[in-house]
PDB file of N, CA and C in Angstrom:
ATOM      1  N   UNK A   1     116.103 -66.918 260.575  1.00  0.00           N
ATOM      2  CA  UNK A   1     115.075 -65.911 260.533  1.00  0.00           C
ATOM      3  C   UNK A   1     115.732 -64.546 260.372  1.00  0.00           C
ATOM      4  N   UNK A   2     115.541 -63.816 259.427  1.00  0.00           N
ATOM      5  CA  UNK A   2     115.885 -62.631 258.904  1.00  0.00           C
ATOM      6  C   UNK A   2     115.044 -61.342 259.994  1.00  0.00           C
ATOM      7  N   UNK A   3     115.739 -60.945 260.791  1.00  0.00           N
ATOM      8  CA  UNK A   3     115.375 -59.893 261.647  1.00  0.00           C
ATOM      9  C   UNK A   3     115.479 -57.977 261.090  1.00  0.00           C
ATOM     10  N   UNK A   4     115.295 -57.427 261.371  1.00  0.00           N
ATOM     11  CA  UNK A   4     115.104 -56.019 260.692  1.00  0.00           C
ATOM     12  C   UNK A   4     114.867 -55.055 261.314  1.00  0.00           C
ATOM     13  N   UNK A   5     116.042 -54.600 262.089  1.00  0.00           N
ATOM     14  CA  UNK A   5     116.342 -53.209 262.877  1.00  0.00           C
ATOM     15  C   UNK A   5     115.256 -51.884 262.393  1.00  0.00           C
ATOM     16  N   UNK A   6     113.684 -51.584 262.753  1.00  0.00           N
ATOM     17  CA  UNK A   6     113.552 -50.491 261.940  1.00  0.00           C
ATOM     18  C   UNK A   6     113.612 -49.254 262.618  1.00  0.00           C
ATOM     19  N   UNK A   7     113.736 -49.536 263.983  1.00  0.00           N
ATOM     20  CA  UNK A   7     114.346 -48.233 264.502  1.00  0.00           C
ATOM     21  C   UNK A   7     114.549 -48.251 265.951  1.00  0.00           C
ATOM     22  N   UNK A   8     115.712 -47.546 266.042  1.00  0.00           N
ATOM     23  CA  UNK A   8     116.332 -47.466 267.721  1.00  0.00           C
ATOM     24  C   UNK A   8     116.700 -46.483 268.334  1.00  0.00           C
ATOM     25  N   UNK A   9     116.604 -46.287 269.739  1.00  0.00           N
ATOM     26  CA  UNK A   9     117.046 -45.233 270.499  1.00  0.00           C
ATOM     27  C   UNK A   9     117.629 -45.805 271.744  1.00  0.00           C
ATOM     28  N   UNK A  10     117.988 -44.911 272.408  1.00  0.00           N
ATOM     29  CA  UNK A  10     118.892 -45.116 273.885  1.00  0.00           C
ATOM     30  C   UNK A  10     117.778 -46.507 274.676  1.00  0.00           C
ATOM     31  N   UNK A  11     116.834 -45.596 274.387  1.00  0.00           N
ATOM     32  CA  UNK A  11     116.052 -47.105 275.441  1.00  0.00           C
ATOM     33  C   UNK A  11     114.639 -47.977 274.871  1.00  0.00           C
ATOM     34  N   UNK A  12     114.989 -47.574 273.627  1.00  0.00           N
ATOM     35  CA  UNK A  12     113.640 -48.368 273.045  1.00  0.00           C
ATOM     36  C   UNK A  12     114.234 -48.820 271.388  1.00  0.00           C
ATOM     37  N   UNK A  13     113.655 -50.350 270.545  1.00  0.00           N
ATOM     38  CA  UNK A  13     113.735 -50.394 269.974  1.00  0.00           C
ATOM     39  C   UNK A  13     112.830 -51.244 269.353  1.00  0.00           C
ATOM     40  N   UNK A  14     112.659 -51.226 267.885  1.00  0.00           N
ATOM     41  CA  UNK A  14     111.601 -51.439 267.461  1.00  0.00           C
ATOM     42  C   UNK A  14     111.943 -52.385 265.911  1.00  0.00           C
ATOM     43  N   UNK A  15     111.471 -53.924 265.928  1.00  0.00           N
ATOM     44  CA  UNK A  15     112.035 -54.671 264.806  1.00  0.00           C
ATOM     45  C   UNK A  15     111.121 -55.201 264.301  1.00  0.00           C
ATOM     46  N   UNK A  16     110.807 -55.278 262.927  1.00  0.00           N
ATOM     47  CA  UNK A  16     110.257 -56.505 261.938  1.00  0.00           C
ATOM     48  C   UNK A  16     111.053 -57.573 261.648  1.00  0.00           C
ATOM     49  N   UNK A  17     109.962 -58.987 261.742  1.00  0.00           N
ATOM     50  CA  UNK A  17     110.168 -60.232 261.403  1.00  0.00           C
ATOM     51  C   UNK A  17     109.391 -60.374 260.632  1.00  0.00           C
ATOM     52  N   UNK A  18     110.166 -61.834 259.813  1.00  0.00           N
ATOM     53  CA  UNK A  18     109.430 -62.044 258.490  1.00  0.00           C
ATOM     54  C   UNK A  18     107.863 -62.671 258.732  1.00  0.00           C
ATOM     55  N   UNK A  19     106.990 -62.769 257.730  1.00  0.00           N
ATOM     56  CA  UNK A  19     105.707 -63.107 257.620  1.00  0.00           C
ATOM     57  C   UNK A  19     105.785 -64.402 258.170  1.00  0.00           C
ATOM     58  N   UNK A  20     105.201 -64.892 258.934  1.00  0.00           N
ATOM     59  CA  UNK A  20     105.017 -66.022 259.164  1.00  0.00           C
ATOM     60  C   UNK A  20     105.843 -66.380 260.614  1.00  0.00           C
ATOM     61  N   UNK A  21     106.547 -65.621 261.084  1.00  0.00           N
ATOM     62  CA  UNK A  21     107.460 -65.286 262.344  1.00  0.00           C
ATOM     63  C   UNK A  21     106.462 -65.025 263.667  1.00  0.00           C
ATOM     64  N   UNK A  22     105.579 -65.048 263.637  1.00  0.00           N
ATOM     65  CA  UNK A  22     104.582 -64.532 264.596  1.00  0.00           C
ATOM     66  C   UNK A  22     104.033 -65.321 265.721  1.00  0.00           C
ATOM     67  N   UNK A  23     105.032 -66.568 265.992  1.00  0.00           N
ATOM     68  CA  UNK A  23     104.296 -67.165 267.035  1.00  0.00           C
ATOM     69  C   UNK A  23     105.340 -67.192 267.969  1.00  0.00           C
ATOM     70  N   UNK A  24     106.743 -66.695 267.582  1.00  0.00           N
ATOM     71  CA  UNK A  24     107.681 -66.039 268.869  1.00  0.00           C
ATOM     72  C   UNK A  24     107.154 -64.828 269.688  1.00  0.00           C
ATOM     73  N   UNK A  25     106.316 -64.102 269.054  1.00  0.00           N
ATOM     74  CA  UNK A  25     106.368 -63.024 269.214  1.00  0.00           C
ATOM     75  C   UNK A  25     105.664 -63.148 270.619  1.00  0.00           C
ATOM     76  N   UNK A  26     104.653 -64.369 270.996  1.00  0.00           N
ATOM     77  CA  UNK A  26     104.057 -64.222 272.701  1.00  0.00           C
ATOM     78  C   UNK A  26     104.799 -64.463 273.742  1.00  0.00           C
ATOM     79  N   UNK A  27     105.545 -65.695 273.219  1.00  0.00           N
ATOM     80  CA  UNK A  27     106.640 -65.693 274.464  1.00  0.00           C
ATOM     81  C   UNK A  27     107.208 -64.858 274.516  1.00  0.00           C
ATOM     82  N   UNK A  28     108.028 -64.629 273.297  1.00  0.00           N
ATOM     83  CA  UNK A  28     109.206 -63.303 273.971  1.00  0.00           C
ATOM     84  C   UNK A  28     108.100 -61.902 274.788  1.00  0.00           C
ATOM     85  N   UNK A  29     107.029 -61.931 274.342  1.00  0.00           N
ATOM     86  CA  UNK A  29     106.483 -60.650 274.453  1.00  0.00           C
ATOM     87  C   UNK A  29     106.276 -60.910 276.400  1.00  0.00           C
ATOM     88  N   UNK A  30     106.158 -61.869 276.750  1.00  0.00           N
ATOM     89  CA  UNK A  30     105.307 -62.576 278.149  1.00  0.00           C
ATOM     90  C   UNK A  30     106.833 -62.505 279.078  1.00  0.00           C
ATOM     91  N   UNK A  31     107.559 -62.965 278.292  1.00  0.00           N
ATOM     92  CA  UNK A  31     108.974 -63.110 278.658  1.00  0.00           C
ATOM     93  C   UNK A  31     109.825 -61.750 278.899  1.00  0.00           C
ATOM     94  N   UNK A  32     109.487 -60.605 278.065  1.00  0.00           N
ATOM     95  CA  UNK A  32     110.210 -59.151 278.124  1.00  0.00           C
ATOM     96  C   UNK A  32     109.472 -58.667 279.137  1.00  0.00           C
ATOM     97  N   UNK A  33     108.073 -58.946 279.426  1.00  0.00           N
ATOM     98  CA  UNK A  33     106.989 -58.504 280.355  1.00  0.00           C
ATOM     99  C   UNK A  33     107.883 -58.360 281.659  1.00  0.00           C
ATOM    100  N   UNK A  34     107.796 -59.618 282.213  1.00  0.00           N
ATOM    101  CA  UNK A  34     108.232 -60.109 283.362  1.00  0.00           C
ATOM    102  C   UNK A  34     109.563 -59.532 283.504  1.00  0.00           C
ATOM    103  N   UNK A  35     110.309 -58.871 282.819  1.00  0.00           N
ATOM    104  CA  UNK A  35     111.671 -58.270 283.064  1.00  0.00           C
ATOM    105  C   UNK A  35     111.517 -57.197 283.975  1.00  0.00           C
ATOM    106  N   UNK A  36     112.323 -56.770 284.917  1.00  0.00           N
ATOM    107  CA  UNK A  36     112.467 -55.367 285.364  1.00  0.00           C
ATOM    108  C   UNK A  36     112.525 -54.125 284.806  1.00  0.00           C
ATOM    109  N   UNK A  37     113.447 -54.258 284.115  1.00  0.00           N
ATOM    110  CA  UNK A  37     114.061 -53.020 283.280  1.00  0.00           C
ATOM    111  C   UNK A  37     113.388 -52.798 281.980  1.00  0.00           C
ATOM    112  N   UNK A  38     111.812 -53.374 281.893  1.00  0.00           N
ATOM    113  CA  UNK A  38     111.108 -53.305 280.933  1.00  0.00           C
ATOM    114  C   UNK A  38     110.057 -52.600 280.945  1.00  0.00           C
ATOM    115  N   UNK A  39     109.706 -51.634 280.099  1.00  0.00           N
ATOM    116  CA  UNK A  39     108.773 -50.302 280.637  1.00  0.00           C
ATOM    117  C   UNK A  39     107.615 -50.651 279.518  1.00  0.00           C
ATOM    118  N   UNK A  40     108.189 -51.105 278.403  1.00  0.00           N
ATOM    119  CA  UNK A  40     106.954 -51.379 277.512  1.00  0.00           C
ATOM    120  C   UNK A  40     107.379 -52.375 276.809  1.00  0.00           C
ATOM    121  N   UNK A  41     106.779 -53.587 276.101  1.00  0.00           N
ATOM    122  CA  UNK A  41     106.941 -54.806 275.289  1.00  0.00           C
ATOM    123  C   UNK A  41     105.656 -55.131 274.719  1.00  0.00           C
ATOM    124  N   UNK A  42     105.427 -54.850 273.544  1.00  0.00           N
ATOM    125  CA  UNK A  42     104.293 -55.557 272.581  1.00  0.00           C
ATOM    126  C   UNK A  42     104.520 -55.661 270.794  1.00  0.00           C
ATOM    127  N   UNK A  43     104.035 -56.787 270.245  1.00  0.00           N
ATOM    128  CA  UNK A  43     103.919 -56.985 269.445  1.00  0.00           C
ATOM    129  C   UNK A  43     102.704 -56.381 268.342  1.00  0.00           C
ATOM    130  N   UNK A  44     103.234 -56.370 267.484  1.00  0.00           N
ATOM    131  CA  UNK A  44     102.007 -56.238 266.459  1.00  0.00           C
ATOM    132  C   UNK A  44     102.010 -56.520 265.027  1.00  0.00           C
ATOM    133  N   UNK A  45     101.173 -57.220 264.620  1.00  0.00           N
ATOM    134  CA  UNK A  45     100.942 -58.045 263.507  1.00  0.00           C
ATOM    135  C   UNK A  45     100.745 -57.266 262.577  1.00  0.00           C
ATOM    136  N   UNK A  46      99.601 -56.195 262.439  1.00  0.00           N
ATOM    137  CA  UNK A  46      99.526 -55.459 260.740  1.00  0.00           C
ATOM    138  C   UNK A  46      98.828 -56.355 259.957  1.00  0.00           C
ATOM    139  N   UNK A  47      98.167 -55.396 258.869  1.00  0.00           N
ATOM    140  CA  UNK A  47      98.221 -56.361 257.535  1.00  0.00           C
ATOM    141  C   UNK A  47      99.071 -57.356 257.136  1.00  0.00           C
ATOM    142  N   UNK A  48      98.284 -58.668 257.045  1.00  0.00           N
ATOM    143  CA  UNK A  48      99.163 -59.647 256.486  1.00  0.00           C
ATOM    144  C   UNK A  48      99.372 -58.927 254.847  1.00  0.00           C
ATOM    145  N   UNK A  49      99.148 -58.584 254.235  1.00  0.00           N
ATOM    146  CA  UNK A  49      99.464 -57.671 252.727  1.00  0.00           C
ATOM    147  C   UNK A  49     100.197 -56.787 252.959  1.00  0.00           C
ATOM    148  N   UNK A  50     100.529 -56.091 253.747  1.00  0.00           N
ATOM    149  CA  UNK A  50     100.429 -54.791 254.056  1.00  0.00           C
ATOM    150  C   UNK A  50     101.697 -54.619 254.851  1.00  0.00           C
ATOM    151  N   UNK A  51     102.404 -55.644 255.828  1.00  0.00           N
ATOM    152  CA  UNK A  51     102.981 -55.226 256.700  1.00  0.00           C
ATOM    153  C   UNK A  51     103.903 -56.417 257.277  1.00  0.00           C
ATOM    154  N   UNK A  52     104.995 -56.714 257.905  1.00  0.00           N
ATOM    155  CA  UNK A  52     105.574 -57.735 258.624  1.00  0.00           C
ATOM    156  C   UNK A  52     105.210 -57.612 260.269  1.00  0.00           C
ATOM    157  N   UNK A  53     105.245 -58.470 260.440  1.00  0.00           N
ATOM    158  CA  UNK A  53     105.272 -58.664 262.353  1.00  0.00           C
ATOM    159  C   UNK A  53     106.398 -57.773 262.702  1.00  0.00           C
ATOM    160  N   UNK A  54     105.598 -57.551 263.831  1.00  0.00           N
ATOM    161  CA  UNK A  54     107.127 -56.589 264.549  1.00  0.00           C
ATOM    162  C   UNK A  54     106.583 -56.981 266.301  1.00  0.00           C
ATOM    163  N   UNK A  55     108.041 -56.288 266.781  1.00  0.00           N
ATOM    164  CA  UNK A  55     108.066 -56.023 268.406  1.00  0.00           C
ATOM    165  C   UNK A  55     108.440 -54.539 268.692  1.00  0.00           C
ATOM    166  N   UNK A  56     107.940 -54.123 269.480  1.00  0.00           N
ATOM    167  CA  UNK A  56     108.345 -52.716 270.342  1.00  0.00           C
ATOM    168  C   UNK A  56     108.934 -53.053 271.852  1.00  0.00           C
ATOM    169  N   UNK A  57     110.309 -52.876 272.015  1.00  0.00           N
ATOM    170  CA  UNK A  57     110.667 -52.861 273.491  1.00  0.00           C
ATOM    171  C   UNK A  57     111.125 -51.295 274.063  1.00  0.00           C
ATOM    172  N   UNK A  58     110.481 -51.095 274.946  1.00  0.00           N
ATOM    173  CA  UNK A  58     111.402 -49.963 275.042  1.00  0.00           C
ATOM    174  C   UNK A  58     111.594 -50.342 276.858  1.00  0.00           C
ATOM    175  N   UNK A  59     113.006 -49.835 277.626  1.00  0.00           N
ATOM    176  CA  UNK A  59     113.332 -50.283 278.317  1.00  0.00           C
ATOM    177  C   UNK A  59     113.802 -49.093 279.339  1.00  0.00           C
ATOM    178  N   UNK A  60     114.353 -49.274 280.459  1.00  0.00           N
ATOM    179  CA  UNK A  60     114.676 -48.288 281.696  1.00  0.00           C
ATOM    180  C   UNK A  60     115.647 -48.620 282.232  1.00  0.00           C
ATOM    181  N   UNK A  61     116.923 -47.968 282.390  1.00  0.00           N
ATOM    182  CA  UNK A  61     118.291 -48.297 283.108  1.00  0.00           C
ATOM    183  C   UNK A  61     118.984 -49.253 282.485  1.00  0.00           C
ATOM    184  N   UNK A  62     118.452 -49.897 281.338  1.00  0.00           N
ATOM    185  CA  UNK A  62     119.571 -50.862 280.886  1.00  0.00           C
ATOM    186  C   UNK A  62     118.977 -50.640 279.671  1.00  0.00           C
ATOM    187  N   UNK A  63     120.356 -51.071 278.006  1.00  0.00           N
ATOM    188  CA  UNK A  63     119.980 -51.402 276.716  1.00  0.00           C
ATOM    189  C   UNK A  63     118.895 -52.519 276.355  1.00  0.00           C
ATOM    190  N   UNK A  64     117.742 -51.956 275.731  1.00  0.00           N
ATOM    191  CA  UNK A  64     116.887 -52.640 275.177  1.00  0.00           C
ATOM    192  C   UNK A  64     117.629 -54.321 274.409  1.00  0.00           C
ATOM    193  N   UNK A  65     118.829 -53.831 274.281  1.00  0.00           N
ATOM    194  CA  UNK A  65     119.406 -55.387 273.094  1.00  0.00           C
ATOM    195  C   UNK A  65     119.910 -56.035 274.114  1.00  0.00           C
ATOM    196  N   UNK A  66     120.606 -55.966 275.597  1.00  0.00           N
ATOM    197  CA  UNK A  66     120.725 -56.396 276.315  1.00  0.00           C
ATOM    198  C   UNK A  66     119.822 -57.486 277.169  1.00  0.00           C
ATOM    199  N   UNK A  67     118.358 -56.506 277.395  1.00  0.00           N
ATOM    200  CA  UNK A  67     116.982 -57.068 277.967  1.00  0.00           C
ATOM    201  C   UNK A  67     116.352 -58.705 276.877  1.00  0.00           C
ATOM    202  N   UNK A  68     116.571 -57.788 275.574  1.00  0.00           N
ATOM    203  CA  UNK A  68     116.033 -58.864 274.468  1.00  0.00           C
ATOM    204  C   UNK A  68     117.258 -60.071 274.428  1.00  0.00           C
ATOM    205  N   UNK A  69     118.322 -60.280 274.492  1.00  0.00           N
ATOM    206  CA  UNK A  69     119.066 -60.859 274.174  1.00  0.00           C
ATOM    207  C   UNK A  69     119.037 -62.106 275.576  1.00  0.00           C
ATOM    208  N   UNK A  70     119.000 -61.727 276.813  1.00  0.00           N
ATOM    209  CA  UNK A  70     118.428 -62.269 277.932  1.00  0.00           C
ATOM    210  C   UNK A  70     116.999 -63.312 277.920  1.00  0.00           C
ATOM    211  N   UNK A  71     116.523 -62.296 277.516  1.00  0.00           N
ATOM    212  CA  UNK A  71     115.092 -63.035 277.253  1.00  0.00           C
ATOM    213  C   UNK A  71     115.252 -64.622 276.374  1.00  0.00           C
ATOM    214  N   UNK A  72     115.632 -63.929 275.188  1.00  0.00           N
ATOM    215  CA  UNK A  72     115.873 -64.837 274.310  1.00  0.00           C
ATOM    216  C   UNK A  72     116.588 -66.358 274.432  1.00  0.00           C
ATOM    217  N   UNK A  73     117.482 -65.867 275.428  1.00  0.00           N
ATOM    218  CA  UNK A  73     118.541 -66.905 275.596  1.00  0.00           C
ATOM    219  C   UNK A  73     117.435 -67.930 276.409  1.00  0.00           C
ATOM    220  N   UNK A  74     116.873 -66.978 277.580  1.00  0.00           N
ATOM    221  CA  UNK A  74     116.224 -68.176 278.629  1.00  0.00           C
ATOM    222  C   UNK A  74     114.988 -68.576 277.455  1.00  0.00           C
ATOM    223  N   UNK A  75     114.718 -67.753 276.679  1.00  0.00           N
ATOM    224  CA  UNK A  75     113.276 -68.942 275.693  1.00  0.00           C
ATOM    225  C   UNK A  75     114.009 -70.132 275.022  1.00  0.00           C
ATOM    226  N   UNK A  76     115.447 -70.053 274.707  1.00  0.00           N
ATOM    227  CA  UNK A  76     115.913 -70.738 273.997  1.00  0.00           C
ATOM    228  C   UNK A  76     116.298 -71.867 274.483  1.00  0.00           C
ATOM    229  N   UNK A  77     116.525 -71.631 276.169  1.00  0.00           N
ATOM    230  CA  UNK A  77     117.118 -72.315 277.183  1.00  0.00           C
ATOM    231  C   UNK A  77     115.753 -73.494 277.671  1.00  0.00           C
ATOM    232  N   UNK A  78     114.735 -73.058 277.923  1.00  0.00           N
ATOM    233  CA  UNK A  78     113.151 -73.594 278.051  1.00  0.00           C
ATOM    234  C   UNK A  78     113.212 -74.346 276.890  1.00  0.00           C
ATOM    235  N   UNK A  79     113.007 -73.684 275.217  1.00  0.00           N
ATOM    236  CA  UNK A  79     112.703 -75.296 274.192  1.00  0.00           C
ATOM    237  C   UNK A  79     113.986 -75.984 274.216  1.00  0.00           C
ATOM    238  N   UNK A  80     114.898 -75.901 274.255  1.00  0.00           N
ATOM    239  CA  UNK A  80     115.724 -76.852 274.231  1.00  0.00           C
ATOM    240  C   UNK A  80     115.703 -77.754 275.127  1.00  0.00           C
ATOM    241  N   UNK A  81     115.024 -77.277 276.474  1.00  0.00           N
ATOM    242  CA  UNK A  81     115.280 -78.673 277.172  1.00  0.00           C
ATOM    243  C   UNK A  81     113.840 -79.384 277.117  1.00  0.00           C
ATOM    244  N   UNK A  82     112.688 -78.554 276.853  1.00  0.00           N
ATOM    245  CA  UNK A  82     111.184 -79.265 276.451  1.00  0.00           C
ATOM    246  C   UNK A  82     111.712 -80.341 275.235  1.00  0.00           C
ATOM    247  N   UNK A  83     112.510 -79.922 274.472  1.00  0.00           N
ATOM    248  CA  UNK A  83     113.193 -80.973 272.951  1.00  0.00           C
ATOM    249  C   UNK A  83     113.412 -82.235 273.936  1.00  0.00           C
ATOM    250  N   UNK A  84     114.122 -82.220 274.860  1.00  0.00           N
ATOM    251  CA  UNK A  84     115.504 -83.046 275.134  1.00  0.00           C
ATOM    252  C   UNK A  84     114.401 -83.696 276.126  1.00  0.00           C
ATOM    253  N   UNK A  85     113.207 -83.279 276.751  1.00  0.00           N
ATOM    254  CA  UNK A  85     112.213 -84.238 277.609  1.00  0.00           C
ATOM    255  C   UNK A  85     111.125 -85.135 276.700  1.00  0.00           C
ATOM    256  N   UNK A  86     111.037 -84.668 275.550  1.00  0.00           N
ATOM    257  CA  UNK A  86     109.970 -84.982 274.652  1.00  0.00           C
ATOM    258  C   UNK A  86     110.659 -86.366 274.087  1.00  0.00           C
ATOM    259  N   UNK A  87     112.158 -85.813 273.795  1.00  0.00           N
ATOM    260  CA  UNK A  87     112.819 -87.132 273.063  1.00  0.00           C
ATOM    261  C   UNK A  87     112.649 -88.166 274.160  1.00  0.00           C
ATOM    262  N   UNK A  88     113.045 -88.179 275.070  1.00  0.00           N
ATOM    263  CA  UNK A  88     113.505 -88.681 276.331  1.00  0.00           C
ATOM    264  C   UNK A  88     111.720 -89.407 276.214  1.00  0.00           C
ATOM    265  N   UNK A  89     110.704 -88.954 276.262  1.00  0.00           N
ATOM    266  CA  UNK A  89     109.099 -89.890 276.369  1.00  0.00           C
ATOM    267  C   UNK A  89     109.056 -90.256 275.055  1.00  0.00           C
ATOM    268  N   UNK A  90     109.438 -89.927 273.495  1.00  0.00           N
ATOM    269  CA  UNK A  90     109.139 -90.655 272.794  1.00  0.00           C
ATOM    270  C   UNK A  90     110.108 -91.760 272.702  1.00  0.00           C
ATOM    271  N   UNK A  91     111.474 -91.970 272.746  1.00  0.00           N
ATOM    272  CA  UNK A  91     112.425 -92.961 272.611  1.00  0.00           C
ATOM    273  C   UNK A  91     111.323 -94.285 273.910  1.00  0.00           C
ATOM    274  N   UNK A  92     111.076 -93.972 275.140  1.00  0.00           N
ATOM    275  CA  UNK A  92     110.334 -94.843 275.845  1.00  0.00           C
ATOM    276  C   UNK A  92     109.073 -94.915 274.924  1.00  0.00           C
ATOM    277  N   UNK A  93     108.496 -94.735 274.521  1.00  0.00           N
ATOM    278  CA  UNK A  93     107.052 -95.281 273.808  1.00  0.00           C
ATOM    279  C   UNK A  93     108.023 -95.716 272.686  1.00  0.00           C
ATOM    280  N   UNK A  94     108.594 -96.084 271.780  1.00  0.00           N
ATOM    281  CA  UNK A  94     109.264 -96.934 271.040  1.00  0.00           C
ATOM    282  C   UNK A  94     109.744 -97.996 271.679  1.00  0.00           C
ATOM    283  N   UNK A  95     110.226 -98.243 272.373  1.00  0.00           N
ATOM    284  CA  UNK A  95     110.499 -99.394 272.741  1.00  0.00           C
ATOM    285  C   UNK A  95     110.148-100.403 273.847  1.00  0.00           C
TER     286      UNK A  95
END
């Protein structure tokens, strides 16, 4: 997934994802929520013609890429092991 820096500061930053990218955007958004050092987190969609998905983080006492990069890891950390339980019930219904 092609990500797109469109603008940053000391404590806030702000990225487009490609069209069709838009169903990360609740978890991470639910997920940056629940952070401490998170002062604002929302998404916004735009014109599908008109515009790409994006996120706005802006953050308090710590780097915004720090907060996101955290986040990310534990969403990544959650489907991977939902993968590894799903296999685990379909391999039993096969056999």
């Amino acid at each position: 997934m092609q990500v797109k820096l469109v603008e940053k500061g000391h404590d806030f930053l702000r990225l487009s994802l490609p069209k069709g990218a838009e169903t990360i955007l609740v978890p991470l958004v639910e997920g940056l929520q629940a952070e401490e050092a998170v002062v604002e987190a929302r998404y916004y969609i735009g014109h599908p013609f008109a515009e790409d998905p994006g996120l706005y983080l802006k953050t308090k006492g710590e780097k915004p890429q720090a907060v996101l990069k955290r986040v990310l890891k534990s969403l990544s950390d959650n489907y991977s092991d939902a993968l590894v339980r799903f296999d685990k019930v379909a391999e039993k219904q096969r056999s």
